[in-house]
C-alpha atoms as a PDB file:
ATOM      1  CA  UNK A   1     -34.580 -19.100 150.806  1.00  0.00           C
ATOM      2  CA  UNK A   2     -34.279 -16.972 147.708  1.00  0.00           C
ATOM      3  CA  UNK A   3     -34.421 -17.587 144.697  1.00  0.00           C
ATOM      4  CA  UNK A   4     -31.272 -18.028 142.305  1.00  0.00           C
ATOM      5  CA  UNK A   5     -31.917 -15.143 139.922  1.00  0.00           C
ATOM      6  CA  UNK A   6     -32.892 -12.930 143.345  1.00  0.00           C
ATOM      7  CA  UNK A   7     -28.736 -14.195 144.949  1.00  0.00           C
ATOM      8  CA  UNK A   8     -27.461 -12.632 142.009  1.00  0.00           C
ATOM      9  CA  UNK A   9     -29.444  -9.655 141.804  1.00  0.00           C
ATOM     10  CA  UNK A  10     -28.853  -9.215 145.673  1.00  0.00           C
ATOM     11  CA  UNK A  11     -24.746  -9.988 144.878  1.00  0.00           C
ATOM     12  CA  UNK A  12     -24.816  -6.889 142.163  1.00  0.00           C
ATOM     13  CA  UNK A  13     -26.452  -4.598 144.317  1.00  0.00           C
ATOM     14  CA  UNK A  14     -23.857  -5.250 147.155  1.00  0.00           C
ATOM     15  CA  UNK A  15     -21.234  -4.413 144.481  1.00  0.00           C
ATOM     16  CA  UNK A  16     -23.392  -1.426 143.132  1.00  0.00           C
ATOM     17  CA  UNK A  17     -23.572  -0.090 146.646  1.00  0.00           C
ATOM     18  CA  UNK A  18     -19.749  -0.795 146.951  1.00  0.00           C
ATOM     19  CA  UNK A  19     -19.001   1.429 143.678  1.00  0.00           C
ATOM     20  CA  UNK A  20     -20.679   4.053 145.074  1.00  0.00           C
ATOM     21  CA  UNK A  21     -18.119   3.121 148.570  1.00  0.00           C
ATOM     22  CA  UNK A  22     -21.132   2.317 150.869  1.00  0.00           C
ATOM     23  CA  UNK A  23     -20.244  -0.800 152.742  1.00  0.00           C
ATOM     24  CA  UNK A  24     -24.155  -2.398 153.949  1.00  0.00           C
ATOM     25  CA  UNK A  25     -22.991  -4.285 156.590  1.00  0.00           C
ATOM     26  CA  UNK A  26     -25.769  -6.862 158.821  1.00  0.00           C
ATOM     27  CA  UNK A  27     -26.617 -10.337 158.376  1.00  0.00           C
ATOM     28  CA  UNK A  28     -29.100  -9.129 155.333  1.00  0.00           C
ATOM     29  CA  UNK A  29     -26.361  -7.614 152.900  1.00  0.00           C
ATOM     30  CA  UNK A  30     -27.621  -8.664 149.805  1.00  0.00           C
ATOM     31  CA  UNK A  31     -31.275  -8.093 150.511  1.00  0.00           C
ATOM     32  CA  UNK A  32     -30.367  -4.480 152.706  1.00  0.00           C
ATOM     33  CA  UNK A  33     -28.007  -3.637 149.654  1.00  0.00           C
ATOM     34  CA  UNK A  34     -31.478  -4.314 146.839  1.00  0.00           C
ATOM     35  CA  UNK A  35     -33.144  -1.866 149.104  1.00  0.00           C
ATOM     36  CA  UNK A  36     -30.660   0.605 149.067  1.00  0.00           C
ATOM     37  CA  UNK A  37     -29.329   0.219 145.616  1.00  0.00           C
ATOM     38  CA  UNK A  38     -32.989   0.824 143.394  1.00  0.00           C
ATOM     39  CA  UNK A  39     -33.644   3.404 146.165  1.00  0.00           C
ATOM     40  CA  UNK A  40     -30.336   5.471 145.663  1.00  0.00           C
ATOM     41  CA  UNK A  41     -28.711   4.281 142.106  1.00  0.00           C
ATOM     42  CA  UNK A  42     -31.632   2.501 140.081  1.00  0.00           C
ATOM     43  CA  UNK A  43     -29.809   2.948 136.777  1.00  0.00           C
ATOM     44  CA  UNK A  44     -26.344   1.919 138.124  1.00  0.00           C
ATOM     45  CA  UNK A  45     -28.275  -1.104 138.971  1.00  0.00           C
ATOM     46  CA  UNK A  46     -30.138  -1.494 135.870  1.00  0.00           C
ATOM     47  CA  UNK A  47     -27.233  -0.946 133.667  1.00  0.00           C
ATOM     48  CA  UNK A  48     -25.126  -3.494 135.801  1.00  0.00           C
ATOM     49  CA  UNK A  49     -27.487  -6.333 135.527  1.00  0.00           C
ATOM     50  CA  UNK A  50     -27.849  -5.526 131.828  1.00  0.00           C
ATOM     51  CA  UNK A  51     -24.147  -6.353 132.053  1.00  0.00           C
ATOM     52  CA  UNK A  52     -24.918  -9.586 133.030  1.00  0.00           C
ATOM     53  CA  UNK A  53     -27.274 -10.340 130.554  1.00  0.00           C
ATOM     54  CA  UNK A  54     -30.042 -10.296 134.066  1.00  0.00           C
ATOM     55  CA  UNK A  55     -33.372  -7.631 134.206  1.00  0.00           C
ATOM     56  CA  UNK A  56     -34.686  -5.844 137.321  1.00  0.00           C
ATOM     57  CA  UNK A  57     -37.041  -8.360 138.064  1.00  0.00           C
ATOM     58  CA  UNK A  58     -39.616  -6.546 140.163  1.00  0.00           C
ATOM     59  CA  UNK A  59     -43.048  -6.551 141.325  1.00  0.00           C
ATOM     60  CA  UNK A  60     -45.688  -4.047 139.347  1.00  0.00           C
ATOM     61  CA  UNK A  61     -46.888  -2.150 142.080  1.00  0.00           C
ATOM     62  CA  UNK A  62     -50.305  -1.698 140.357  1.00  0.00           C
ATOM     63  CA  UNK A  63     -51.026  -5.438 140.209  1.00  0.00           C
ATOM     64  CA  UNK A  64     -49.645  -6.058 143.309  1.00  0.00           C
ATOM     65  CA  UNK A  65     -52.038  -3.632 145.040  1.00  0.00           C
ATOM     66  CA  UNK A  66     -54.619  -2.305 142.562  1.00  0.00           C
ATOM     67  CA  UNK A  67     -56.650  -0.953 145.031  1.00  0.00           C
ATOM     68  CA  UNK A  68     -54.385   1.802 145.786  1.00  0.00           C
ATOM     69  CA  UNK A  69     -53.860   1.985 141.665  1.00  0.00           C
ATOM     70  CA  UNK A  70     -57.808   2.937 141.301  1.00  0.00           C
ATOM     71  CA  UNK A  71     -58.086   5.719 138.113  1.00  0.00           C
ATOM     72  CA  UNK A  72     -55.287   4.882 136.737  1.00  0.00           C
ATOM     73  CA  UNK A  73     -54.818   6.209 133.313  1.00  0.00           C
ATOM     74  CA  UNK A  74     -52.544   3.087 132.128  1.00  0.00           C
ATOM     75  CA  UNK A  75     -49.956   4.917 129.625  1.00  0.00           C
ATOM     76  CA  UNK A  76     -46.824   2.804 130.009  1.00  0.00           C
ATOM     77  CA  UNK A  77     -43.389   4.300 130.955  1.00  0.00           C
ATOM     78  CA  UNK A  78     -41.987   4.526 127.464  1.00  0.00           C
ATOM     79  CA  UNK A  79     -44.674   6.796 126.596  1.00  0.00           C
ATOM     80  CA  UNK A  80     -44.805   9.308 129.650  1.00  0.00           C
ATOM     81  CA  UNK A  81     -41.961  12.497 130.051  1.00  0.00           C
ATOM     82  CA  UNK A  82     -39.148  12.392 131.651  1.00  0.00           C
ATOM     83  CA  UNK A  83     -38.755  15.763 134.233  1.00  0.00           C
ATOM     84  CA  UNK A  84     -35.968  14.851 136.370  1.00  0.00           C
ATOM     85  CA  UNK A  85     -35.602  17.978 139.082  1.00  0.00           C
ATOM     86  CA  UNK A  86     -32.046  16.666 139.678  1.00  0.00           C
ATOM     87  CA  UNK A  87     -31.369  17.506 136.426  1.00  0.00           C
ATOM     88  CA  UNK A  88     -33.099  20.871 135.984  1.00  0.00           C
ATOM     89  CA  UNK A  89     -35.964  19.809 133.588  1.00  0.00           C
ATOM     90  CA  UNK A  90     -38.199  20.810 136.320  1.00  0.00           C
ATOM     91  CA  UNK A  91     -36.985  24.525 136.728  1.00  0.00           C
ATOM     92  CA  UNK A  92     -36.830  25.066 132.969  1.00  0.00           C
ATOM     93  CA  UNK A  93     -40.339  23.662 131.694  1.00  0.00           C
ATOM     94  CA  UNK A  94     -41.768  25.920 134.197  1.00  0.00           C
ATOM     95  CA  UNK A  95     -39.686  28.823 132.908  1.00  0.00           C
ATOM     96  CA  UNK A  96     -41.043  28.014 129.742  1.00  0.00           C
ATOM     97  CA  UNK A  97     -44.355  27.946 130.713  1.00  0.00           C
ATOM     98  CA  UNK A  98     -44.553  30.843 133.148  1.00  0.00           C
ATOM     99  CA  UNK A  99     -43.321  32.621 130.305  1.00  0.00           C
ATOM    100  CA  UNK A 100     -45.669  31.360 127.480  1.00  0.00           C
ATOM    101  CA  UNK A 101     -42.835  30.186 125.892  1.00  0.00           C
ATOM    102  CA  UNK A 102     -44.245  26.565 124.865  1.00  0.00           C
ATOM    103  CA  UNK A 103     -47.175  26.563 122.581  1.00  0.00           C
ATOM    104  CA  UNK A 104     -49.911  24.638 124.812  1.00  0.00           C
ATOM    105  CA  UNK A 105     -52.428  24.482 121.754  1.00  0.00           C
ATOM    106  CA  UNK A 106     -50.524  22.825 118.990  1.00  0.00           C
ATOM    107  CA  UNK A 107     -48.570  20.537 120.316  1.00  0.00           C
ATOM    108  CA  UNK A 108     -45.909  18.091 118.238  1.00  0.00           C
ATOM    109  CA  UNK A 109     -47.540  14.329 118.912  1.00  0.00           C
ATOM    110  CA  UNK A 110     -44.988  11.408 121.003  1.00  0.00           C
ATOM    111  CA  UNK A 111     -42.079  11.999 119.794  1.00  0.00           C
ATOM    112  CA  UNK A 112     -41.924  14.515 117.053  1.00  0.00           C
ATOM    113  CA  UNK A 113     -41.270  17.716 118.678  1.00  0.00           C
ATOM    114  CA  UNK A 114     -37.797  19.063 117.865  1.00  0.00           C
ATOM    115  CA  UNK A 115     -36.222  21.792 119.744  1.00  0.00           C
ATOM    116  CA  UNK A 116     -37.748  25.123 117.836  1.00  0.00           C
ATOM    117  CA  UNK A 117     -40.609  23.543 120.478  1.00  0.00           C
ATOM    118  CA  UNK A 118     -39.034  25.306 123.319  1.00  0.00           C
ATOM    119  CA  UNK A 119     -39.487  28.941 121.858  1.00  0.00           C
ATOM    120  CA  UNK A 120     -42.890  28.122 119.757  1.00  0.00           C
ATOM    121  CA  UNK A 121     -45.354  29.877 122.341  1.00  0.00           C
ATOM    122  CA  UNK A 122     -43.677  32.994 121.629  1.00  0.00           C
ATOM    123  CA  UNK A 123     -44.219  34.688 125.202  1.00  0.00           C
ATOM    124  CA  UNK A 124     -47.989  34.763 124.160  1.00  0.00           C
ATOM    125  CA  UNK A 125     -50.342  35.253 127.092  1.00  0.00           C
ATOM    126  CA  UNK A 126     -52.934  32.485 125.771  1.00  0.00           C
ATOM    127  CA  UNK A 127     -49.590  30.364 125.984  1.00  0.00           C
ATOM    128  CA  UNK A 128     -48.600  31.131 129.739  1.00  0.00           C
ATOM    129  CA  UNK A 129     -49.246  28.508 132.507  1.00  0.00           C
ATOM    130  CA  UNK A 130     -49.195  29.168 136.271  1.00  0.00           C
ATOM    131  CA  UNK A 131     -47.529  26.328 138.700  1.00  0.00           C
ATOM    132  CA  UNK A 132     -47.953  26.552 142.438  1.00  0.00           C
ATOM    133  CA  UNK A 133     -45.614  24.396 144.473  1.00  0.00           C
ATOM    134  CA  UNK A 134     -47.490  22.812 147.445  1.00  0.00           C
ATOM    135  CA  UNK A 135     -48.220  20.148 149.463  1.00  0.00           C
ATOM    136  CA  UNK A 136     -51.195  17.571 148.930  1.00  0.00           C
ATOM    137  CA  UNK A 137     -52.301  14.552 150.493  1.00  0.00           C
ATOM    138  CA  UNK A 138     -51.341  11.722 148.116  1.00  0.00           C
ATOM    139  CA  UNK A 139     -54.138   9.779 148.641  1.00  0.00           C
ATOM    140  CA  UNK A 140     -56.002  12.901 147.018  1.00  0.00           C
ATOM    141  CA  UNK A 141     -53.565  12.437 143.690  1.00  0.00           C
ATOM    142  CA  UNK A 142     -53.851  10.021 140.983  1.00  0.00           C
ATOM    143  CA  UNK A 143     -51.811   8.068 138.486  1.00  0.00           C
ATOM    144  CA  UNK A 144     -51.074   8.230 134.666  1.00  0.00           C
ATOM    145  CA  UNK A 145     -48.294   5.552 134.433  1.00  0.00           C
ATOM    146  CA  UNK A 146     -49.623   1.598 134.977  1.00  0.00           C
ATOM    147  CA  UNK A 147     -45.573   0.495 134.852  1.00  0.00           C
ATOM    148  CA  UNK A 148     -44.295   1.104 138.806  1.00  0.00           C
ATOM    149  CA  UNK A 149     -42.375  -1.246 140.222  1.00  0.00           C
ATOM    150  CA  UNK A 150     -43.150  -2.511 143.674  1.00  0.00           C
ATOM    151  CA  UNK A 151     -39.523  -3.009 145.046  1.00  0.00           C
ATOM    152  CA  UNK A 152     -38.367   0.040 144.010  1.00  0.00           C
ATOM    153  CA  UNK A 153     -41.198   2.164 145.638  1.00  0.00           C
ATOM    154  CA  UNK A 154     -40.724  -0.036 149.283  1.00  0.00           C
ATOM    155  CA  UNK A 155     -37.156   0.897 148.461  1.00  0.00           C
ATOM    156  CA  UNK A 156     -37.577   4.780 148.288  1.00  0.00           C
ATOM    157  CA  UNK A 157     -40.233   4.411 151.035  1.00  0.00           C
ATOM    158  CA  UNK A 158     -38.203   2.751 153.435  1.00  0.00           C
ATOM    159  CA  UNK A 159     -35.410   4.806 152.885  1.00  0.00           C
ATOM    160  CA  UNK A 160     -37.021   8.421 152.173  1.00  0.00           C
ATOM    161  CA  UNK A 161     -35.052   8.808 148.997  1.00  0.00           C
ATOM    162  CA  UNK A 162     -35.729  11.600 146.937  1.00  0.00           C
ATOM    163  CA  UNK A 163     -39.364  11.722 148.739  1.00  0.00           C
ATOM    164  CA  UNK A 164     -38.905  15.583 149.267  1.00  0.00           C
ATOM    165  CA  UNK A 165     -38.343  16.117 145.224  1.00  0.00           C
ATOM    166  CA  UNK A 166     -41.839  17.780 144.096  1.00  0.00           C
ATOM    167  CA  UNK A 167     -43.944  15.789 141.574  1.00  0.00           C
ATOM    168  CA  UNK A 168     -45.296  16.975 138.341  1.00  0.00           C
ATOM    169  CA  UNK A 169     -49.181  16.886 138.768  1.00  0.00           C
ATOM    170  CA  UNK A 170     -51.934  18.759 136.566  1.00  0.00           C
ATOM    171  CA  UNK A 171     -54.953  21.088 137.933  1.00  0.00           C
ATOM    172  CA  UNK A 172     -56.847  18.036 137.968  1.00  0.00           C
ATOM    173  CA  UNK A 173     -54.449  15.875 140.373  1.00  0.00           C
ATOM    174  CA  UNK A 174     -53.090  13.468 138.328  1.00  0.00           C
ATOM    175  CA  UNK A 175     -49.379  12.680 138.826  1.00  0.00           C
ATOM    176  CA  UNK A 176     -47.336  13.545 135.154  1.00  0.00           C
ATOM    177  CA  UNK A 177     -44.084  12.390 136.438  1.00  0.00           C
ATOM    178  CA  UNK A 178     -42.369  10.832 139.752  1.00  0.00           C
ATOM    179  CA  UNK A 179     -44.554   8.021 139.704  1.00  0.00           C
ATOM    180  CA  UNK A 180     -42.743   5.548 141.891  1.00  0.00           C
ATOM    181  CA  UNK A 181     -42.003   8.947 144.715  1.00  0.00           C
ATOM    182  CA  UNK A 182     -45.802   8.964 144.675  1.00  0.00           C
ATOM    183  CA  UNK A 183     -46.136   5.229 145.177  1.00  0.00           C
ATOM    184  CA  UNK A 184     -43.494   5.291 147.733  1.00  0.00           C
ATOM    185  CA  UNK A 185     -45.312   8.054 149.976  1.00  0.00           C
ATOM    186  CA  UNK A 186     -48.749   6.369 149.002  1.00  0.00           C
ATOM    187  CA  UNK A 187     -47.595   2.870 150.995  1.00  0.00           C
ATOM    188  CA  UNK A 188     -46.336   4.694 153.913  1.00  0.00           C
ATOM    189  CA  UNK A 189     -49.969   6.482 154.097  1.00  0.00           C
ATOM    190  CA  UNK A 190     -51.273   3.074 153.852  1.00  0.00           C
ATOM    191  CA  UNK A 191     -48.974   0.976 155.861  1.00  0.00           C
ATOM    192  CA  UNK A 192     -46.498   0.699 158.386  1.00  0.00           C
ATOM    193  CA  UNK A 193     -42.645   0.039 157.894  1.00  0.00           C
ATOM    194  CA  UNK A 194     -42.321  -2.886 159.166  1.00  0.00           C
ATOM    195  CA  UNK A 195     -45.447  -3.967 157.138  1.00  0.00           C
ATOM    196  CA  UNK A 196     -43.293  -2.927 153.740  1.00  0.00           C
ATOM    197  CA  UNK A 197     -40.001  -4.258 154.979  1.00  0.00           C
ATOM    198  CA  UNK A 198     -41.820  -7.666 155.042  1.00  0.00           C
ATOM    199  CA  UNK A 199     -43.626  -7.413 152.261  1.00  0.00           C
ATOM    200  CA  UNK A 200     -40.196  -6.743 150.255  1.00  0.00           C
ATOM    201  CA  UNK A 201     -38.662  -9.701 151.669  1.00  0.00           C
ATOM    202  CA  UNK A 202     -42.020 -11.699 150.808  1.00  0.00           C
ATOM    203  CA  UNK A 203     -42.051 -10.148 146.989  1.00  0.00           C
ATOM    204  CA  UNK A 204     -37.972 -11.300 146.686  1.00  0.00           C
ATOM    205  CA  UNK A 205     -39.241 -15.307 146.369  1.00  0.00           C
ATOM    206  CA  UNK A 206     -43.068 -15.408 145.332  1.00  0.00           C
ATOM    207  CA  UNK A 207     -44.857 -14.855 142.897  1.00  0.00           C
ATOM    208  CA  UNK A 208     -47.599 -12.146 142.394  1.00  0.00           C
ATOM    209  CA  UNK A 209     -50.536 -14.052 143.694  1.00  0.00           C
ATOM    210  CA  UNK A 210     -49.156 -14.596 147.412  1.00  0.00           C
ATOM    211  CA  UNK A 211     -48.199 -10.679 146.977  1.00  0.00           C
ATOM    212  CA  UNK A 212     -51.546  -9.561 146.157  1.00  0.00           C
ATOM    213  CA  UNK A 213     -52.812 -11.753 148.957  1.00  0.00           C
ATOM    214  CA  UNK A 214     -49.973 -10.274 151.776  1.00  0.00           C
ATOM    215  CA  UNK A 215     -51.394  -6.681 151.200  1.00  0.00           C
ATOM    216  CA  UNK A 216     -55.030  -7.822 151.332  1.00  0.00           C
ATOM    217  CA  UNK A 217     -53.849  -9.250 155.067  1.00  0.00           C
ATOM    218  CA  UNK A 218     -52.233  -6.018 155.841  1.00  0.00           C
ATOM    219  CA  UNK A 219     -55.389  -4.204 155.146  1.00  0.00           C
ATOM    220  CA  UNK A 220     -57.305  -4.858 158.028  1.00  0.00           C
ATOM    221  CA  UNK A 221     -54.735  -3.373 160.124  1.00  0.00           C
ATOM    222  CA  UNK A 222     -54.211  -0.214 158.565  1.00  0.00           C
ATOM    223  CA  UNK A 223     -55.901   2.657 160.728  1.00  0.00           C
ATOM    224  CA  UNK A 224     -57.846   5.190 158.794  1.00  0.00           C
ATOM    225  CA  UNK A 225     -57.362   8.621 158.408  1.00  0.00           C
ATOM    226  CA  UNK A 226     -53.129   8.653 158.280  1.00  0.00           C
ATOM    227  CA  UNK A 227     -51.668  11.794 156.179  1.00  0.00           C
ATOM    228  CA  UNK A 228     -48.952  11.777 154.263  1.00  0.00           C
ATOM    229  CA  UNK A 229     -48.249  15.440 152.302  1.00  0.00           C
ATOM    230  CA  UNK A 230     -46.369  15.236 148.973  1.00  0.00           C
ATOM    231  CA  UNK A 231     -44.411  18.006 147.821  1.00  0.00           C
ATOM    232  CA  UNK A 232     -46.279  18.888 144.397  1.00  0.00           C
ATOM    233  CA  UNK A 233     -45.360  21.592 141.244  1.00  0.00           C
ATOM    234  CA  UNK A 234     -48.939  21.574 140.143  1.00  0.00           C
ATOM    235  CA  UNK A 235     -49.493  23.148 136.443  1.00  0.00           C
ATOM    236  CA  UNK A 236     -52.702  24.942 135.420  1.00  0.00           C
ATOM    237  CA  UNK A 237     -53.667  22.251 133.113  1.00  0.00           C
ATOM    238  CA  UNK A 238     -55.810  19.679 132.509  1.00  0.00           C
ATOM    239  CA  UNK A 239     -53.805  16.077 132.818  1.00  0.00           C
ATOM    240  CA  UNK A 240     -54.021  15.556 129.063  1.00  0.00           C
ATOM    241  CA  UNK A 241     -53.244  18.943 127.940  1.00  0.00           C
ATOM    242  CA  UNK A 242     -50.167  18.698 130.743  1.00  0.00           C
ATOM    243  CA  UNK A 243     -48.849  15.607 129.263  1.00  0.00           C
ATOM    244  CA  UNK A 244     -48.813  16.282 125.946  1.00  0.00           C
ATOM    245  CA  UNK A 245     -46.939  19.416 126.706  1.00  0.00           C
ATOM    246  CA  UNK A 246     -44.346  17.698 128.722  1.00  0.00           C
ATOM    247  CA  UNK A 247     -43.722  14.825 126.456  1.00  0.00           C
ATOM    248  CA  UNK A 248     -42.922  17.591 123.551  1.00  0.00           C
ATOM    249  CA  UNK A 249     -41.036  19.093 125.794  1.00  0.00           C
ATOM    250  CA  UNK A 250     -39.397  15.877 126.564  1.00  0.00           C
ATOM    251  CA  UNK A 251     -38.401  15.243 122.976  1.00  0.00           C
ATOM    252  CA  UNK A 252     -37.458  18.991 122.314  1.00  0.00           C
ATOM    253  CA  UNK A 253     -34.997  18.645 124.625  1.00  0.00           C
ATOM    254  CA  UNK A 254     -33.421  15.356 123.497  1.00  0.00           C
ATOM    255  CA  UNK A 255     -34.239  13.306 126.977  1.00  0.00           C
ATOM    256  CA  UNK A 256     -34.437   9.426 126.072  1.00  0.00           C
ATOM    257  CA  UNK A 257     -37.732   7.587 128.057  1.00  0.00           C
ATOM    258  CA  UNK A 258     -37.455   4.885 130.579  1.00  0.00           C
ATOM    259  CA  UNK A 259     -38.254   1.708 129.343  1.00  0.00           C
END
């Protein structure tokens, strides 16, 4: 049975899903709806359990399995870049870069770069960055962000939302931004679906130690060598380097951090 503060998260993502005039029919609507809602609308769903004075109570996907979380850099969300390809970001920031357009060698600290950023390289060739779009394994990549939360990476896996958007990784494979699209492909190159549709249920009404200890089962029946690709914009810079650049880019532009 789940637990109170679970119903009521399950009750707004059946209306969030509704909003959006997606009807989740089944004998599992609340819990189908969760899956769909921080999958497809995460902020809808954020913003309307704000409303309700309730969080996104979720799962961090690096405690929960910290195996798969090994190198992890461990900057928190509020201090990585936000470079949403929906939105463009990703299009423009290499633009800029291609183009030598964002000064890679003095770079504004967390957020003090104003928006003169976006023209200080000058088109300088010591300035210019190459990207090269391609695929890699995602067991091969690595994390910077230590906030990812475990429901909504099931979510995206379990659905395959937004798993074909590229991610932001340096020369040195570390993932800059689309954390939880990493996560996501990472658990289906590590388990099966059915595995993670359990799991979710499981993670809706425990607690983080009988989490930890449902992957660790799981484990032992994952068969080696499964490859999952992930659709990468890899920049010609090392991760730190990268991430500086990105977060003044982030702040040139105006773009407010996740919390």
């Amino acid at each position: 049975m789940l637990r109170k503060s679970t119903l009521n998260t399950a009750r707004l993502a059946v209306e969030v899903m509704e909003d959006n005039n997606i009807h989740v029919a089944g004998d599992q609507t609340g819990l189908h709806s969760l899956i769909f809602a921080r999958a497809m609308y995460p902020r809808q769903l954020t913003a309307k359990l704000r409303s309700y004075g309730l969080r996104n109570a979720d799962v961090n996907f690096c405690q929960a399995d910290e195996e798969l979380c090994e190198g992890n850099v461990g900057l928190p969300r509020i201090k990585m870049p936000v470079i949403d390809p929906d939105l463009g970001y990703l299009d423009e920031v290499t633009e800029l870069l291609e183009a030598g357009m964002l000064d890679i060698y003095n770079v504004p600290k967390l957020g003090q770069a104003q928006p003169y950023y976006l023209r200080s390289g000058g088109g300088r060739r010591e300035n210019k960055v190459g990207v090269l779009y391609k695929a890699i394994n995602v067991k091969m990549l690595k994390a910077t962000q230590n906030q990812l939360w475990l429901g909504k990476a099931i979510s995206m896996a379990l659905t395959g939302g937004g798993l074909n958007e590229p991610l932001v990784v340096s020369k040195d494979d570390y993932v800059i931004d689309g954390h939880h699209r990493w996560a996501a492909l990472l658990l289906l190159a590590t388990y099966t679906k059915e595995q993670l549709a359990h799991i979710l249920r499981f993670a809706q009404k425990s607690d983080l130690e009988s989490v930890q200890n449902m992957f660790f089962r799981f484990q032992s029946d994952v068969k080696p060598g499964k490859r999952v690709l992930a659709n990468c914009a890899q920049f010609q810079l090392g991760y730190q380097r990268l991430l500086a650049v990105m977060n003044a880019y982030t702040d040139a532009k105006g773009i407010h951090r996740k919390p």
